[in-house]
Protein backbone atom coordinates (compact mmCIF):
# COMPACT_ATOMS: atom_id res chain seq x y z
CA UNK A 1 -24.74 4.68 15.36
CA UNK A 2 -23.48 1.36 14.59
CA UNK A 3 -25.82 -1.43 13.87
CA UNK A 4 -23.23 -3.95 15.34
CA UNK A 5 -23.64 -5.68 18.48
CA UNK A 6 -20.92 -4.57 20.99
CA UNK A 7 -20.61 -8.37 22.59
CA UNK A 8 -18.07 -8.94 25.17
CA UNK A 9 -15.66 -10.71 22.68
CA UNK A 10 -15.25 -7.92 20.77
CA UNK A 11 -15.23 -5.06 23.47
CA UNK A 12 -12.45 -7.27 25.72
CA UNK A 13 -10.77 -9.30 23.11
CA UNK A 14 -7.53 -9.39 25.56
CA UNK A 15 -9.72 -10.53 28.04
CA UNK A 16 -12.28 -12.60 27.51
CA UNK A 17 -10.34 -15.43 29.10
CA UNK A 18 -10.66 -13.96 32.31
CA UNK A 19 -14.26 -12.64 32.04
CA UNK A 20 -14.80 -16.92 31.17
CA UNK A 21 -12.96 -18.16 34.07
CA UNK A 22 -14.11 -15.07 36.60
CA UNK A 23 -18.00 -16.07 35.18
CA UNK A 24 -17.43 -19.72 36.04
CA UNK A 25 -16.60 -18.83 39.92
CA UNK A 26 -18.07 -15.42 40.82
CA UNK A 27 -22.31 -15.39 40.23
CA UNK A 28 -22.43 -11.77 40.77
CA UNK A 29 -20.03 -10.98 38.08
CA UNK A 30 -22.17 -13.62 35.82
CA UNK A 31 -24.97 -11.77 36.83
CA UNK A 32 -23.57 -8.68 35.60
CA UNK A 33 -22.43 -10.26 32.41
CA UNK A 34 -25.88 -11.25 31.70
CA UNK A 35 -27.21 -7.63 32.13
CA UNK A 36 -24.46 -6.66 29.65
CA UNK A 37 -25.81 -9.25 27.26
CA UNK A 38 -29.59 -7.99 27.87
CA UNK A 39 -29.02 -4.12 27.71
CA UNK A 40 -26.73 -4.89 24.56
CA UNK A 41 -29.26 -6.73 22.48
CA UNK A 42 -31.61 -4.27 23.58
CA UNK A 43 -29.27 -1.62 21.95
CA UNK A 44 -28.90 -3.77 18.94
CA UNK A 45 -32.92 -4.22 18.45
CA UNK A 46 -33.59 -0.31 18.87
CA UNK A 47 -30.46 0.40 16.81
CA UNK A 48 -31.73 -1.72 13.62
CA UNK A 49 -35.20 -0.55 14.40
CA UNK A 50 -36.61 -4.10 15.03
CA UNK A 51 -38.44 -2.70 18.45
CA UNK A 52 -38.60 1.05 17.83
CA UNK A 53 -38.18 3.19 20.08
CA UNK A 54 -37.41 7.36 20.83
CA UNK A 55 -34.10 8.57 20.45
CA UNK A 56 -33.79 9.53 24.29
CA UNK A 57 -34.97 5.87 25.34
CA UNK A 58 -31.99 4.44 22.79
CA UNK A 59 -29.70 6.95 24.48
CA UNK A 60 -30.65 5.77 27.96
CA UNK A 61 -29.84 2.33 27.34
CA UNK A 62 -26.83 2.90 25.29
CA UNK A 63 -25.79 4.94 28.64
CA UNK A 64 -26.70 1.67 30.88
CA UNK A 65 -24.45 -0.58 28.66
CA UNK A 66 -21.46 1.65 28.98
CA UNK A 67 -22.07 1.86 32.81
CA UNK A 68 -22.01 -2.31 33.13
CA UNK A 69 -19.03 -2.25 30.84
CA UNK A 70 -17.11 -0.13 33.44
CA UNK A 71 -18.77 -1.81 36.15
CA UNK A 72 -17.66 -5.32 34.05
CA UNK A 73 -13.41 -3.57 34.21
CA UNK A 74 -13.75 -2.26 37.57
CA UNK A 75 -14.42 -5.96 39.04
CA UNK A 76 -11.85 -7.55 36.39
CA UNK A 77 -9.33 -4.80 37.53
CA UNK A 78 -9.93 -5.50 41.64
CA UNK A 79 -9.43 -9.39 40.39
């Protein structure tokens, strides 16, 4: 697994202007954002083994990041 953080810049680069301006005027989508942004340093901290953790939790929450990241294109995609 990767040791880099997956954050929105670099898993939308095309479209981080639109997460930014969709953020700024939608609170449920900025809510969603943020639970990216949780789950994903989460990831990151089990990943590098700064909070340890079993291989089936890490799996879990890699599973809940990808979910809000296709929750996060499904709202981008419905505009």
């Amino acid at each position: 697994m990767s040791n880099t953080p997956h954050t929105l810049e670099e898993e939308f680069p095309d479209r981080i202007e639109a997460i930014h301006a969709r953020k700024a005027k939608d609170a449920v989508f900025a809510l969603l954002l943020k639970q990216y942004d949780e789950v994903n340093d989460a990831v990151h901290l089990a990943e590098t083994r700064v909070t340890p953790m079993s291989e089936e939790a890490e799996e879990e929450l890699r599973r809940k990041r990808l979910a809000i990241k296709d929750e996060i294109v499904r709202s981008l995609e419905q505009g």
